[in-house]
PDB file of N, CA and C in Angstrom:
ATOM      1  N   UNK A   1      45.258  49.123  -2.361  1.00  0.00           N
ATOM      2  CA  UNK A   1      43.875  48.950  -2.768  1.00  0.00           C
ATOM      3  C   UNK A   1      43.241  50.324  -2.934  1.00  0.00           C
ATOM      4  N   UNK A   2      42.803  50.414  -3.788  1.00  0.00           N
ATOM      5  CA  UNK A   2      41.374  51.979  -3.886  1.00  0.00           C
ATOM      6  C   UNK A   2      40.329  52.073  -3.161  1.00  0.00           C
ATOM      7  N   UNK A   3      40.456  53.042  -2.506  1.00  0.00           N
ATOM      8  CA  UNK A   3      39.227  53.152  -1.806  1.00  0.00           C
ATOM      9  C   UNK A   3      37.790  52.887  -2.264  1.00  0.00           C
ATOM     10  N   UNK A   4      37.162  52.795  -1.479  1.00  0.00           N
ATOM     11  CA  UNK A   4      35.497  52.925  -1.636  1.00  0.00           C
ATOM     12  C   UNK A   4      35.481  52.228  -2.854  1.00  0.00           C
ATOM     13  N   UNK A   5      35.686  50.774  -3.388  1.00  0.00           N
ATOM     14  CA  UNK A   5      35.274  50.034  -4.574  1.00  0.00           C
ATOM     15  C   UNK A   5      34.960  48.935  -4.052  1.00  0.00           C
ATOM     16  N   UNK A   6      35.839  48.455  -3.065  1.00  0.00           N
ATOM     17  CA  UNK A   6      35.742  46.884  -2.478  1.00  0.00           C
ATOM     18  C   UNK A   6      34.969  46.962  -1.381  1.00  0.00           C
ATOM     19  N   UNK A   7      33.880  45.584  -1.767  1.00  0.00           N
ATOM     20  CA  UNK A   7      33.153  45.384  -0.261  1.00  0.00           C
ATOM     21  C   UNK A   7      33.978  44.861   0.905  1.00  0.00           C
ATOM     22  N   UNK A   8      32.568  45.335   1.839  1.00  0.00           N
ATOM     23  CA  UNK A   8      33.468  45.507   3.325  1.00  0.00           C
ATOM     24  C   UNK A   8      33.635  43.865   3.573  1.00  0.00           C
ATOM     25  N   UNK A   9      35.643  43.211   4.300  1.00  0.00           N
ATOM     26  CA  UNK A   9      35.726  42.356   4.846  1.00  0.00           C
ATOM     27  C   UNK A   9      35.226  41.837   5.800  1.00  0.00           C
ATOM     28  N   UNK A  10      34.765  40.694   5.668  1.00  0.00           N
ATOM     29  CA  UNK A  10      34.430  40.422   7.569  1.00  0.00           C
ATOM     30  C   UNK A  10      35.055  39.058   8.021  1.00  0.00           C
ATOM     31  N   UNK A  11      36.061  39.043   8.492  1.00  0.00           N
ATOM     32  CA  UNK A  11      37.828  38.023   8.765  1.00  0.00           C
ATOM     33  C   UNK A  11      36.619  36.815   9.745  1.00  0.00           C
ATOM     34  N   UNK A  12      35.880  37.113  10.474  1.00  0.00           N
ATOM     35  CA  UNK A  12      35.601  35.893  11.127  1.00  0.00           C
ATOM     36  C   UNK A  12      33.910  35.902  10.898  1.00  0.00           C
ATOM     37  N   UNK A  13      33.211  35.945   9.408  1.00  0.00           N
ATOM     38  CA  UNK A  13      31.861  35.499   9.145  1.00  0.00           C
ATOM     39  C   UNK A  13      31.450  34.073   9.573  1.00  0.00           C
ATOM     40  N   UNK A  14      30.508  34.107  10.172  1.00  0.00           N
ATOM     41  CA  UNK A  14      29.783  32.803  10.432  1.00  0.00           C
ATOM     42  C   UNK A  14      29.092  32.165   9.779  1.00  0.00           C
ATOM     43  N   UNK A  15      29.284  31.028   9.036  1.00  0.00           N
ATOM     44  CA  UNK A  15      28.630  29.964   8.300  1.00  0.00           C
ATOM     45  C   UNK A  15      27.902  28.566   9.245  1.00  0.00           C
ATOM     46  N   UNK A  16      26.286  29.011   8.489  1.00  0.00           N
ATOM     47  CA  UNK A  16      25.693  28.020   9.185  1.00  0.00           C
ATOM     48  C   UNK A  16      25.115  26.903   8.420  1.00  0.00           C
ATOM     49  N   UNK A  17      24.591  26.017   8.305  1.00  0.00           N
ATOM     50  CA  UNK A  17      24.578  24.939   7.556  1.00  0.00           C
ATOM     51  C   UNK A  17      23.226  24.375   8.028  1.00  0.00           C
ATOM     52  N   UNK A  18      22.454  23.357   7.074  1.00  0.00           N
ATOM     53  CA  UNK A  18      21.038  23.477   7.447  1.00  0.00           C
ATOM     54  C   UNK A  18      20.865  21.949   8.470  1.00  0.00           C
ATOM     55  N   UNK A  19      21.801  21.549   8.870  1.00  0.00           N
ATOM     56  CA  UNK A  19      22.057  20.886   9.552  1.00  0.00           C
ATOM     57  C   UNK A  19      22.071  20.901  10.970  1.00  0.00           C
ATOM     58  N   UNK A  20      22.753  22.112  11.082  1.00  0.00           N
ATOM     59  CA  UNK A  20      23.040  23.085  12.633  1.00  0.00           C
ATOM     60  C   UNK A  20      24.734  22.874  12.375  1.00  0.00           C
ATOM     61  N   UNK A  21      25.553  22.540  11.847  1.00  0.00           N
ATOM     62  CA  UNK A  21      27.267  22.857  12.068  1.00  0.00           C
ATOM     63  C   UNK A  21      27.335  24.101  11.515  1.00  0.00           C
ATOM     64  N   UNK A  22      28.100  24.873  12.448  1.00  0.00           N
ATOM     65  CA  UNK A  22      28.412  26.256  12.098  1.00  0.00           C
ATOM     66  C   UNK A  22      30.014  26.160  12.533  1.00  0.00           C
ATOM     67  N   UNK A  23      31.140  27.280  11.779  1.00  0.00           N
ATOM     68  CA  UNK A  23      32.254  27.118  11.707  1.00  0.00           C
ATOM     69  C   UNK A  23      32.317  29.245  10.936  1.00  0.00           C
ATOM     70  N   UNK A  24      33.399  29.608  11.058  1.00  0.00           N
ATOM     71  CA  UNK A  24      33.953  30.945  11.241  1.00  0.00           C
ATOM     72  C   UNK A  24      34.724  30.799  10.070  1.00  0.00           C
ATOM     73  N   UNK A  25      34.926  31.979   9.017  1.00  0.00           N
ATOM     74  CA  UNK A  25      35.724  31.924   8.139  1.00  0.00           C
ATOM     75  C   UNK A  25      35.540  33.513   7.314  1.00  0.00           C
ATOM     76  N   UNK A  26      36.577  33.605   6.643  1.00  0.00           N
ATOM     77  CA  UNK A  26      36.392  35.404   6.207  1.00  0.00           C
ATOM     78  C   UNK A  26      35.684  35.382   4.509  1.00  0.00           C
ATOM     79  N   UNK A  27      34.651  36.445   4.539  1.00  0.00           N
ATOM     80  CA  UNK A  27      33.798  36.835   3.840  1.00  0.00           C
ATOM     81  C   UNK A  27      33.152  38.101   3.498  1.00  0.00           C
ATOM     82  N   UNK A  28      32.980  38.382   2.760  1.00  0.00           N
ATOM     83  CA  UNK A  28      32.406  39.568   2.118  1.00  0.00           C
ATOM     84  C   UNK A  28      30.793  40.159   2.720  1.00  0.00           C
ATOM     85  N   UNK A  29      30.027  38.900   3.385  1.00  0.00           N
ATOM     86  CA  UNK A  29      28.871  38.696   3.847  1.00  0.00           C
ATOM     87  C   UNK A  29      29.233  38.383   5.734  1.00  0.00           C
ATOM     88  N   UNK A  30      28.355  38.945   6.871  1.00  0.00           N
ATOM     89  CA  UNK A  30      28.653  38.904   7.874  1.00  0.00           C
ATOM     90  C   UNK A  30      28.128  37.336   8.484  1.00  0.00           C
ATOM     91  N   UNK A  31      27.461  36.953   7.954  1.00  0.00           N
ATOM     92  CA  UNK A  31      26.759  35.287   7.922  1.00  0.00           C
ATOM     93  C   UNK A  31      26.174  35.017   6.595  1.00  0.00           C
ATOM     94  N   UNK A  32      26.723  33.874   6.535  1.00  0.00           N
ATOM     95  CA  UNK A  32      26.213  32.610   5.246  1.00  0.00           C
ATOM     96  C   UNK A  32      25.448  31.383   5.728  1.00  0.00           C
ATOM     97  N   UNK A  33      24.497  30.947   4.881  1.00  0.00           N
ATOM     98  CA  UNK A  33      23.805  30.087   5.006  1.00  0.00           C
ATOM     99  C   UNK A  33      23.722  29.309   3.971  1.00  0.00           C
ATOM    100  N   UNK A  34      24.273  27.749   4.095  1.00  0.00           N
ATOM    101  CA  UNK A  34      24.446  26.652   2.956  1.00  0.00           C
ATOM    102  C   UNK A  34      23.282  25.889   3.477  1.00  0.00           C
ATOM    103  N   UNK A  35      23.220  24.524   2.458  1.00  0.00           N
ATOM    104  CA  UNK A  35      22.172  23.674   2.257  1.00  0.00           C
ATOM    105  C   UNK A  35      23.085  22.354   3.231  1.00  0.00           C
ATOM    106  N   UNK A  36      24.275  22.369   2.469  1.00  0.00           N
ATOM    107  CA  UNK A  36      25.039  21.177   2.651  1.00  0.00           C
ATOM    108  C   UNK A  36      26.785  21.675   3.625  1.00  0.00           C
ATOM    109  N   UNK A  37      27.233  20.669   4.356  1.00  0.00           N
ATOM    110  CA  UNK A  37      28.742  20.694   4.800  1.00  0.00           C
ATOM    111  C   UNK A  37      29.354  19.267   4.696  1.00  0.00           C
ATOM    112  N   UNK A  38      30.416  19.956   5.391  1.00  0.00           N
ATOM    113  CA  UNK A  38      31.428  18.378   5.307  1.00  0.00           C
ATOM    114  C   UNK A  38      30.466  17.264   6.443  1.00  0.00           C
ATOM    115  N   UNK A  39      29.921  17.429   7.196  1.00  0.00           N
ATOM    116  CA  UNK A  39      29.472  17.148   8.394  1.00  0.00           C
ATOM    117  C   UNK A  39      28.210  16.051   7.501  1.00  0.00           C
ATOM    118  N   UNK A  40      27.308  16.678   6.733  1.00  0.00           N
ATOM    119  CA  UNK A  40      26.048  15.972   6.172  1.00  0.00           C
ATOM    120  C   UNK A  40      26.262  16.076   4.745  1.00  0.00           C
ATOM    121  N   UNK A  41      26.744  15.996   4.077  1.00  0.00           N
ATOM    122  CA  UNK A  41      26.982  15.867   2.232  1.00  0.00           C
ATOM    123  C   UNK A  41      27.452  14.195   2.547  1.00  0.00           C
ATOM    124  N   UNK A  42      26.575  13.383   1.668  1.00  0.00           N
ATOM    125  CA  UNK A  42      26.683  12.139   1.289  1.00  0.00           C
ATOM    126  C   UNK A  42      28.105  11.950   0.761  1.00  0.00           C
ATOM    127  N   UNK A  43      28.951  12.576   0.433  1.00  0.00           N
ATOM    128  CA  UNK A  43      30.528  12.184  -0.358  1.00  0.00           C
ATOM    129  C   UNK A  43      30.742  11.503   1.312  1.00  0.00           C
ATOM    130  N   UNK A  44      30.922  12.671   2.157  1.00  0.00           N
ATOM    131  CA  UNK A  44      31.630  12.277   3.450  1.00  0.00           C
ATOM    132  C   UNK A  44      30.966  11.642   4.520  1.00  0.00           C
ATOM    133  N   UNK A  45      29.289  11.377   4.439  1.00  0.00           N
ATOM    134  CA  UNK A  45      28.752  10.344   5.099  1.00  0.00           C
ATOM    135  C   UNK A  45      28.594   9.387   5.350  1.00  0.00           C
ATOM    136  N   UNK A  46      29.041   9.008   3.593  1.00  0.00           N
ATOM    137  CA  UNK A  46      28.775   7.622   3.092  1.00  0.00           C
ATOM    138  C   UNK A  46      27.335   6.715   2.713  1.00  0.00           C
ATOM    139  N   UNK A  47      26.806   7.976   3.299  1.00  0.00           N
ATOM    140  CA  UNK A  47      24.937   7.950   3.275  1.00  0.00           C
ATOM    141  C   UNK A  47      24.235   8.662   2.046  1.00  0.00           C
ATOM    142  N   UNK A  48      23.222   7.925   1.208  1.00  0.00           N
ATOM    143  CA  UNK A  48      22.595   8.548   0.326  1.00  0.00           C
ATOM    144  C   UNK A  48      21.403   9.017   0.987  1.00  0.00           C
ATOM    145  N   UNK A  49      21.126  10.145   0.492  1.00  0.00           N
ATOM    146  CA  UNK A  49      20.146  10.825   1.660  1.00  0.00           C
ATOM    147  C   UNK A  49      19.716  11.843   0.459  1.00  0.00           C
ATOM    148  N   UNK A  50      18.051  12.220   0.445  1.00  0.00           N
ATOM    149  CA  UNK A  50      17.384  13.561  -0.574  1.00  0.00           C
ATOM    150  C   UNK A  50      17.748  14.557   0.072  1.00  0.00           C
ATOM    151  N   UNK A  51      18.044  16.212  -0.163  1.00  0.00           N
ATOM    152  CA  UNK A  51      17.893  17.089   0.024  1.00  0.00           C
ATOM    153  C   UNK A  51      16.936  17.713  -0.452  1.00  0.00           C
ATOM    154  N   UNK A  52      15.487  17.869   0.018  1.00  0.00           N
ATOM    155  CA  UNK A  52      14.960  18.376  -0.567  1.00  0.00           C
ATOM    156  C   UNK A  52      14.452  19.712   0.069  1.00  0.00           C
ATOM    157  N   UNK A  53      14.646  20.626  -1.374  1.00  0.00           N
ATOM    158  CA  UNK A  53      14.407  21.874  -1.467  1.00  0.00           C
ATOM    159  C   UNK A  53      13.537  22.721  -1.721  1.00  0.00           C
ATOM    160  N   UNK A  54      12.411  23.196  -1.231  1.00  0.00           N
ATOM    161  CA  UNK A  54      11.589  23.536  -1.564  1.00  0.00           C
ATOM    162  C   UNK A  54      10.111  22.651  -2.387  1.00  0.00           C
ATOM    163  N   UNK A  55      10.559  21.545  -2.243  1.00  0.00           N
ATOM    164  CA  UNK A  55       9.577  20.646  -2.317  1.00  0.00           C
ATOM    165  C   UNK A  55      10.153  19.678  -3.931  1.00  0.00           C
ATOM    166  N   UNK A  56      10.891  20.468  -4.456  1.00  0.00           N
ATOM    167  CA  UNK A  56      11.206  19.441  -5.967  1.00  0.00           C
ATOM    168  C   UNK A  56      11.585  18.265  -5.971  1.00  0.00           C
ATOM    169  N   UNK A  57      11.774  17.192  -5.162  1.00  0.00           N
ATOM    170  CA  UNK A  57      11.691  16.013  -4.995  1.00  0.00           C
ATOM    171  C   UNK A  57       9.841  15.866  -5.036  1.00  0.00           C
ATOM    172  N   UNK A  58       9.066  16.576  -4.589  1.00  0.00           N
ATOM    173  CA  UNK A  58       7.528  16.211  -4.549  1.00  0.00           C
ATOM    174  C   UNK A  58       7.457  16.233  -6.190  1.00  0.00           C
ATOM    175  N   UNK A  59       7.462  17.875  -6.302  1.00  0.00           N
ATOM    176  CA  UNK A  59       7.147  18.118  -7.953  1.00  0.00           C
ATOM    177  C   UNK A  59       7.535  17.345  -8.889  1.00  0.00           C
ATOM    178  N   UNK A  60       8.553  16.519  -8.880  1.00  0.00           N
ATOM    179  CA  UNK A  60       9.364  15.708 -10.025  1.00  0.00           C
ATOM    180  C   UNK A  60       8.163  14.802  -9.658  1.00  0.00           C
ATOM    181  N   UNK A  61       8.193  14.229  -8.756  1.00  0.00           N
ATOM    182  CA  UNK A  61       7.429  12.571  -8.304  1.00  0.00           C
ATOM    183  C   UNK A  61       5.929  12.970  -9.115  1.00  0.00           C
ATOM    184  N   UNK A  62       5.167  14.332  -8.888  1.00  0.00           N
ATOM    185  CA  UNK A  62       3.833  14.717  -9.288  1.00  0.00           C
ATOM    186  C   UNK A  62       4.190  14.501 -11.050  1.00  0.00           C
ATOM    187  N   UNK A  63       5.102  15.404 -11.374  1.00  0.00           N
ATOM    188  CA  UNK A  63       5.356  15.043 -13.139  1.00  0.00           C
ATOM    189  C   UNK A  63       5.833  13.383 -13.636  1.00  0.00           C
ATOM    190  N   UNK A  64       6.171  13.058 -12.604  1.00  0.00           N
ATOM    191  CA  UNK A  64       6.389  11.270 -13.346  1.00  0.00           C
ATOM    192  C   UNK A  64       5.190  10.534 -13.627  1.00  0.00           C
ATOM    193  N   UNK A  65       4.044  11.075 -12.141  1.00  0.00           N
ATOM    194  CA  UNK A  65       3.019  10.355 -12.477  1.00  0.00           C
ATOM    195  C   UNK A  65       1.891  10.677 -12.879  1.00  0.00           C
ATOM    196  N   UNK A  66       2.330  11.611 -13.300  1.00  0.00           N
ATOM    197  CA  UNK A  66       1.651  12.949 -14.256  1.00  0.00           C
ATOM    198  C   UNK A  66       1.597  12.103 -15.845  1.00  0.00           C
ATOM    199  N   UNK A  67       3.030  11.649 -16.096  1.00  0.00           N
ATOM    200  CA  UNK A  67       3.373  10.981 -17.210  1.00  0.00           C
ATOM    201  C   UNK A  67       3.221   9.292 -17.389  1.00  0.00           C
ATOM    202  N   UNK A  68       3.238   8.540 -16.301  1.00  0.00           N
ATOM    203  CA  UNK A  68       2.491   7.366 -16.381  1.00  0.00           C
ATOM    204  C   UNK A  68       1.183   7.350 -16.590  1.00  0.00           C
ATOM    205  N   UNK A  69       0.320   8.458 -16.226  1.00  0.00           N
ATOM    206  CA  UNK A  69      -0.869   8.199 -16.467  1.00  0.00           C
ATOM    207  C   UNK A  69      -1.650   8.246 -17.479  1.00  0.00           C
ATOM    208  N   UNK A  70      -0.895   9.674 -18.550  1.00  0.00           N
ATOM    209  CA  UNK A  70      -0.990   9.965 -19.673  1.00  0.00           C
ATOM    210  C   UNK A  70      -0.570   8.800 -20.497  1.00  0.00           C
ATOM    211  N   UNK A  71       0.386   8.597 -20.315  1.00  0.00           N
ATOM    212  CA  UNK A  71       0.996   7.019 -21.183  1.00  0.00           C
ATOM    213  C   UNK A  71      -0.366   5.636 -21.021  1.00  0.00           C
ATOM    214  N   UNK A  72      -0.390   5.334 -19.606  1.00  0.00           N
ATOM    215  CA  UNK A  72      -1.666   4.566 -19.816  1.00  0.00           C
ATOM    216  C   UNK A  72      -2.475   4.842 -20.347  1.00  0.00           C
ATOM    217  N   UNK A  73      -3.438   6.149 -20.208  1.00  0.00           N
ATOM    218  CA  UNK A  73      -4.342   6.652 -21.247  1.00  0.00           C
ATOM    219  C   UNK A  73      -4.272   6.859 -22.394  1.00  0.00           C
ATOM    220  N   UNK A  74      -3.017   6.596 -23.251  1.00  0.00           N
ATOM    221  CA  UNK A  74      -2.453   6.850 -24.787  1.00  0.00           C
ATOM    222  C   UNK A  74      -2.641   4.991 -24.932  1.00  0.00           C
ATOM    223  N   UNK A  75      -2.040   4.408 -24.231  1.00  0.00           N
ATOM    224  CA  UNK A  75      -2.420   2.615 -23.970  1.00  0.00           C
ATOM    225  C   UNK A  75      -3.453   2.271 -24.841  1.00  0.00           C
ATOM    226  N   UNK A  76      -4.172   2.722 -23.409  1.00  0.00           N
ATOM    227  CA  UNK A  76      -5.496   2.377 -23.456  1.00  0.00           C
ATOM    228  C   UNK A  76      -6.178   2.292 -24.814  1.00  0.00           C
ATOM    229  N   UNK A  77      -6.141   3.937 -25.204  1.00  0.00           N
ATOM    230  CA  UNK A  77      -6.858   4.594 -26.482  1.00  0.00           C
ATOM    231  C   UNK A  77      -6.582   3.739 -27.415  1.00  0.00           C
ATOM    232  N   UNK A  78      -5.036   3.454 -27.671  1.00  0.00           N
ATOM    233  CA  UNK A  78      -4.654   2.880 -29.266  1.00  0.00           C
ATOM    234  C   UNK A  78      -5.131   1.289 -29.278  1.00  0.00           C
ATOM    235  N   UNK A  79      -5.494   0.728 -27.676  1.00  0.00           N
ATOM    236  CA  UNK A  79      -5.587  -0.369 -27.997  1.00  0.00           C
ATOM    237  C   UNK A  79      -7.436  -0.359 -27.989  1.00  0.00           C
ATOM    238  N   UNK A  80      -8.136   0.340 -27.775  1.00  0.00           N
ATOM    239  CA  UNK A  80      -9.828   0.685 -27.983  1.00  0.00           C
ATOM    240  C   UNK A  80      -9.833   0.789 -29.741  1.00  0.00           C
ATOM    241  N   UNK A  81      -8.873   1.576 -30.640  1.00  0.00           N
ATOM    242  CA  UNK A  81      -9.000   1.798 -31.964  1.00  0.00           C
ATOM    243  C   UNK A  81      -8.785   0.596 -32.561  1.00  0.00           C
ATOM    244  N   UNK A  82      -7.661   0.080 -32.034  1.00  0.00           N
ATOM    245  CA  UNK A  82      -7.533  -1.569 -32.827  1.00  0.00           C
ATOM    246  C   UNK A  82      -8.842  -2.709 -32.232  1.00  0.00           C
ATOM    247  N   UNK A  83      -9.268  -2.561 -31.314  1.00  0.00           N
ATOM    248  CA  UNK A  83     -10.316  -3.325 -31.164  1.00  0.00           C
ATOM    249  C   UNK A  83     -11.418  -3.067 -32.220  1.00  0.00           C
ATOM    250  N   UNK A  84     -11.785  -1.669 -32.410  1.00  0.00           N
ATOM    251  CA  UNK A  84     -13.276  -0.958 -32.974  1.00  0.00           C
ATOM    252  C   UNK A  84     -12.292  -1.630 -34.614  1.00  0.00           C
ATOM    253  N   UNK A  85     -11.578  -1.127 -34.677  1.00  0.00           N
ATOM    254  CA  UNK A  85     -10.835  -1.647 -36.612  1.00  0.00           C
ATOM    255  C   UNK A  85     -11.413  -3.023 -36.596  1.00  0.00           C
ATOM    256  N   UNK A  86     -10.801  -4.058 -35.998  1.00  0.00           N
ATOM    257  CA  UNK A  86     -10.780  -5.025 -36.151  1.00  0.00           C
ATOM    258  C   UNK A  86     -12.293  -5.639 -35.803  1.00  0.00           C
ATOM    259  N   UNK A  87     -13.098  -5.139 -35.392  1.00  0.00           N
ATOM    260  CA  UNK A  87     -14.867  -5.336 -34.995  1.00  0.00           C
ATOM    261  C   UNK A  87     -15.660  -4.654 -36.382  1.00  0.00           C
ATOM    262  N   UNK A  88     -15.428  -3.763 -37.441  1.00  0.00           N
ATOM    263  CA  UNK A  88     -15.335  -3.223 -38.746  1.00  0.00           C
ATOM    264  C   UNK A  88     -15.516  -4.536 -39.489  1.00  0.00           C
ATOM    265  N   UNK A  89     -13.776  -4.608 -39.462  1.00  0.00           N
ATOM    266  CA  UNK A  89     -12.991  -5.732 -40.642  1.00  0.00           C
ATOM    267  C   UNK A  89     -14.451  -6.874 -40.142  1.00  0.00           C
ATOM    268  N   UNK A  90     -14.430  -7.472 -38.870  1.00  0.00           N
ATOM    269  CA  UNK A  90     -15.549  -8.515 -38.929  1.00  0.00           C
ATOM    270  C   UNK A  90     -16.956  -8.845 -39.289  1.00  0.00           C
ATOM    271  N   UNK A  91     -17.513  -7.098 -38.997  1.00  0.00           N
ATOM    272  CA  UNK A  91     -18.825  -6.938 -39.762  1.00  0.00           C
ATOM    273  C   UNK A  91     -18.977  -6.837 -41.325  1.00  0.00           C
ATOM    274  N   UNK A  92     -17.649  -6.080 -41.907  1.00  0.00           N
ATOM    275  CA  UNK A  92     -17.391  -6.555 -43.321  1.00  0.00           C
ATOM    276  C   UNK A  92     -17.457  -7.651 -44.158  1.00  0.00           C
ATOM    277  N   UNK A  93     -16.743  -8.607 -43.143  1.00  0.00           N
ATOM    278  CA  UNK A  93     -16.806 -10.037 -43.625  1.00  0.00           C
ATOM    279  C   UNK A  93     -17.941 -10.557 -43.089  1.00  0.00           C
ATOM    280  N   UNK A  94     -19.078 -10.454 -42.597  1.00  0.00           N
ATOM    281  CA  UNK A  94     -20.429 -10.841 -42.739  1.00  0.00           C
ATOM    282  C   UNK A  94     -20.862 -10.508 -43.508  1.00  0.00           C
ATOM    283  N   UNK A  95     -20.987  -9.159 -43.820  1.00  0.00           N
ATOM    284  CA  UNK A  95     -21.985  -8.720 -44.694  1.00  0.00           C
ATOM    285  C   UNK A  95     -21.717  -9.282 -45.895  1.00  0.00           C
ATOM    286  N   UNK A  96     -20.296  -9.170 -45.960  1.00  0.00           N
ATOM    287  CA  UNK A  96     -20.091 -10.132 -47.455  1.00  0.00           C
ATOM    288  C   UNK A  96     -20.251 -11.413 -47.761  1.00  0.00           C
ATOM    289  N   UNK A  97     -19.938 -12.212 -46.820  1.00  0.00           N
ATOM    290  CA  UNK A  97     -20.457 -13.293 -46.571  1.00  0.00           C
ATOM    291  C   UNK A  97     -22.301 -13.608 -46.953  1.00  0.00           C
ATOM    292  N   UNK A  98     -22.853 -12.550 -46.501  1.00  0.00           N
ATOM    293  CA  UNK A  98     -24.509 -12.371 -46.386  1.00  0.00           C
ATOM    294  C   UNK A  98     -24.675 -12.520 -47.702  1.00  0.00           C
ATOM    295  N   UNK A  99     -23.910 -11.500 -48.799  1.00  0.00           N
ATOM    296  CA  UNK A  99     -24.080 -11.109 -49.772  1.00  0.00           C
ATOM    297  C   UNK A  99     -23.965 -12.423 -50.858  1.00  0.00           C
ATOM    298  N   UNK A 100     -23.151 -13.186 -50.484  1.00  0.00           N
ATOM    299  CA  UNK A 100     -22.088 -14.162 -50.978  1.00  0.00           C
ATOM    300  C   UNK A 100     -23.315 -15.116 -51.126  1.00  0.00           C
ATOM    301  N   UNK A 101     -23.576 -15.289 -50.018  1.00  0.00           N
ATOM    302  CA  UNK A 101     -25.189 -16.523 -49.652  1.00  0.00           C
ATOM    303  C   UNK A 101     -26.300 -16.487 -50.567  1.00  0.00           C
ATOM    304  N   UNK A 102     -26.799 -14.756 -50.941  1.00  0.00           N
ATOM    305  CA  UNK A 102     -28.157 -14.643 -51.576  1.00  0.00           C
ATOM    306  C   UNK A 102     -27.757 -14.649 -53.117  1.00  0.00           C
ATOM    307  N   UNK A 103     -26.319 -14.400 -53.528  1.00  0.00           N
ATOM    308  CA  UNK A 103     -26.335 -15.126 -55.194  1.00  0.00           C
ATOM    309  C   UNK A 103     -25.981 -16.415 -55.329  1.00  0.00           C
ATOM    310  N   UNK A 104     -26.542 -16.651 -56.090  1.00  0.00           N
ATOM    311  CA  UNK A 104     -27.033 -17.776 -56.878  1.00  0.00           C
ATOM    312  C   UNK A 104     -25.411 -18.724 -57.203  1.00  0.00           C
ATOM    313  N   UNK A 105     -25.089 -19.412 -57.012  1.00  0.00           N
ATOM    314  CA  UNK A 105     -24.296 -20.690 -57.229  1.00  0.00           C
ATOM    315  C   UNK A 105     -23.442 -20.477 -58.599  1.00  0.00           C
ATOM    316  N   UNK A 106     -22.720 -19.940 -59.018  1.00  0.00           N
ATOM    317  CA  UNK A 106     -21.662 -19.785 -60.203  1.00  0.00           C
ATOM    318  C   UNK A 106     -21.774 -18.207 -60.676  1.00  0.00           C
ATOM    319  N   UNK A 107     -22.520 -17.713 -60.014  1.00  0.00           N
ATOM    320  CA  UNK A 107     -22.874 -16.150 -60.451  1.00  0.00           C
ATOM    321  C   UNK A 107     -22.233 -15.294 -59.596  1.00  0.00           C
ATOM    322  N   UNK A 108     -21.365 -14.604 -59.943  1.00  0.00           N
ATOM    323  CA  UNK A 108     -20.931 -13.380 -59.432  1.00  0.00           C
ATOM    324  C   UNK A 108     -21.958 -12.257 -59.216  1.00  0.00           C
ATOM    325  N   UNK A 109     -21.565 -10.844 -58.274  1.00  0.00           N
ATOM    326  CA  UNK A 109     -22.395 -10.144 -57.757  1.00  0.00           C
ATOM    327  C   UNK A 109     -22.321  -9.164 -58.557  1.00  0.00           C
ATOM    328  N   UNK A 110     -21.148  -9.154 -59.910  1.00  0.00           N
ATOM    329  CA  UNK A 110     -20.891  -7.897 -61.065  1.00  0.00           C
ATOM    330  C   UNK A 110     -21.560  -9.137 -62.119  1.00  0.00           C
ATOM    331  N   UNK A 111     -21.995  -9.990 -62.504  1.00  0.00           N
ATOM    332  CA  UNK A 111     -22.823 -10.708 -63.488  1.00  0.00           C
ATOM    333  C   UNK A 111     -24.085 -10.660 -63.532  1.00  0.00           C
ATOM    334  N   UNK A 112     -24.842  -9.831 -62.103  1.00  0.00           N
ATOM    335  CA  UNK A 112     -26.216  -9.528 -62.248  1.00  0.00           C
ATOM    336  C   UNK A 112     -26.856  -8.581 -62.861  1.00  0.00           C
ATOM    337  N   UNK A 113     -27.799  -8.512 -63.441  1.00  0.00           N
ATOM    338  CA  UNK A 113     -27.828  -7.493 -64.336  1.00  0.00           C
ATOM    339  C   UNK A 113     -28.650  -6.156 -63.332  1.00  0.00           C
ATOM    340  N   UNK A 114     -27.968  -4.630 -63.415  1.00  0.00           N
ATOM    341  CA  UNK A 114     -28.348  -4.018 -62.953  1.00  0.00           C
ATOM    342  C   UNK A 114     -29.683  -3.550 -62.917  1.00  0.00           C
ATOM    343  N   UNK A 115     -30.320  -3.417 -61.297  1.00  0.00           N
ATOM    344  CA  UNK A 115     -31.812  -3.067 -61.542  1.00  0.00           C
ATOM    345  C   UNK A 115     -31.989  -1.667 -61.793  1.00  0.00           C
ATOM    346  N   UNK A 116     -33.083  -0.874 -62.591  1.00  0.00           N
ATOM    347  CA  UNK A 116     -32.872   0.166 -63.107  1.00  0.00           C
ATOM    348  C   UNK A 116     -34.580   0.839 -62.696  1.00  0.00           C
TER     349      UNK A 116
END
């Protein structure tokens, strides 16, 4: 090996786990610190269980309902526009209706002669 290139060994580093199991093994680092071991990782528990890290199980949950709410409020909106359309279309058909009433019985509303 060449000198002075390779970091320093350390044959019995201590690995600790956020669990509390700690176990000895050789490393480049004099202690390591994991999230997960054989001891608590769901493969070998048989248990589904969150790890949560720094809170991103919260943050995801805040953006989901971040996004249901927006979605209801997009709901909401498109179904307020089809109400107001369709409250339009009905005053239309009164007024025409209105219109329909004050001519005269076989006379159209383009057969009157324009007032000037």
């Amino acid at each position: 090996m060449k000198k002075g290139i390779h970091p320093k060994y350390y044959p019995n580093a201590k690995v600790i786990c956020s669990c509390g199991n700690t176990w000895t093994t050789g490393s480049t680092k004099p202690e390591i610190h994991t999230d997960l071991c054989n001891v608590c990782h769901p493969f070998f528990t048989g248990e589904q269980r969150i790890v949560d890290t720094a809170g991103q199980v919260d943050r995801f949950v805040k953006r989901l309902e971040a996004k249901e709410e927006f979605e209801a409020a997009a709901r909401q909106r498109a179904e307020a526009a089809v109400r107001e359309k369709e409250e339009r279309k009905r005053r239309r058909r009164m007024i025409f209706a209105e219109t329909e009433a004050e001519t005269p019985a076989g006379e159209s509303a383009e057969s009157q002669p324009a007032e000037e």
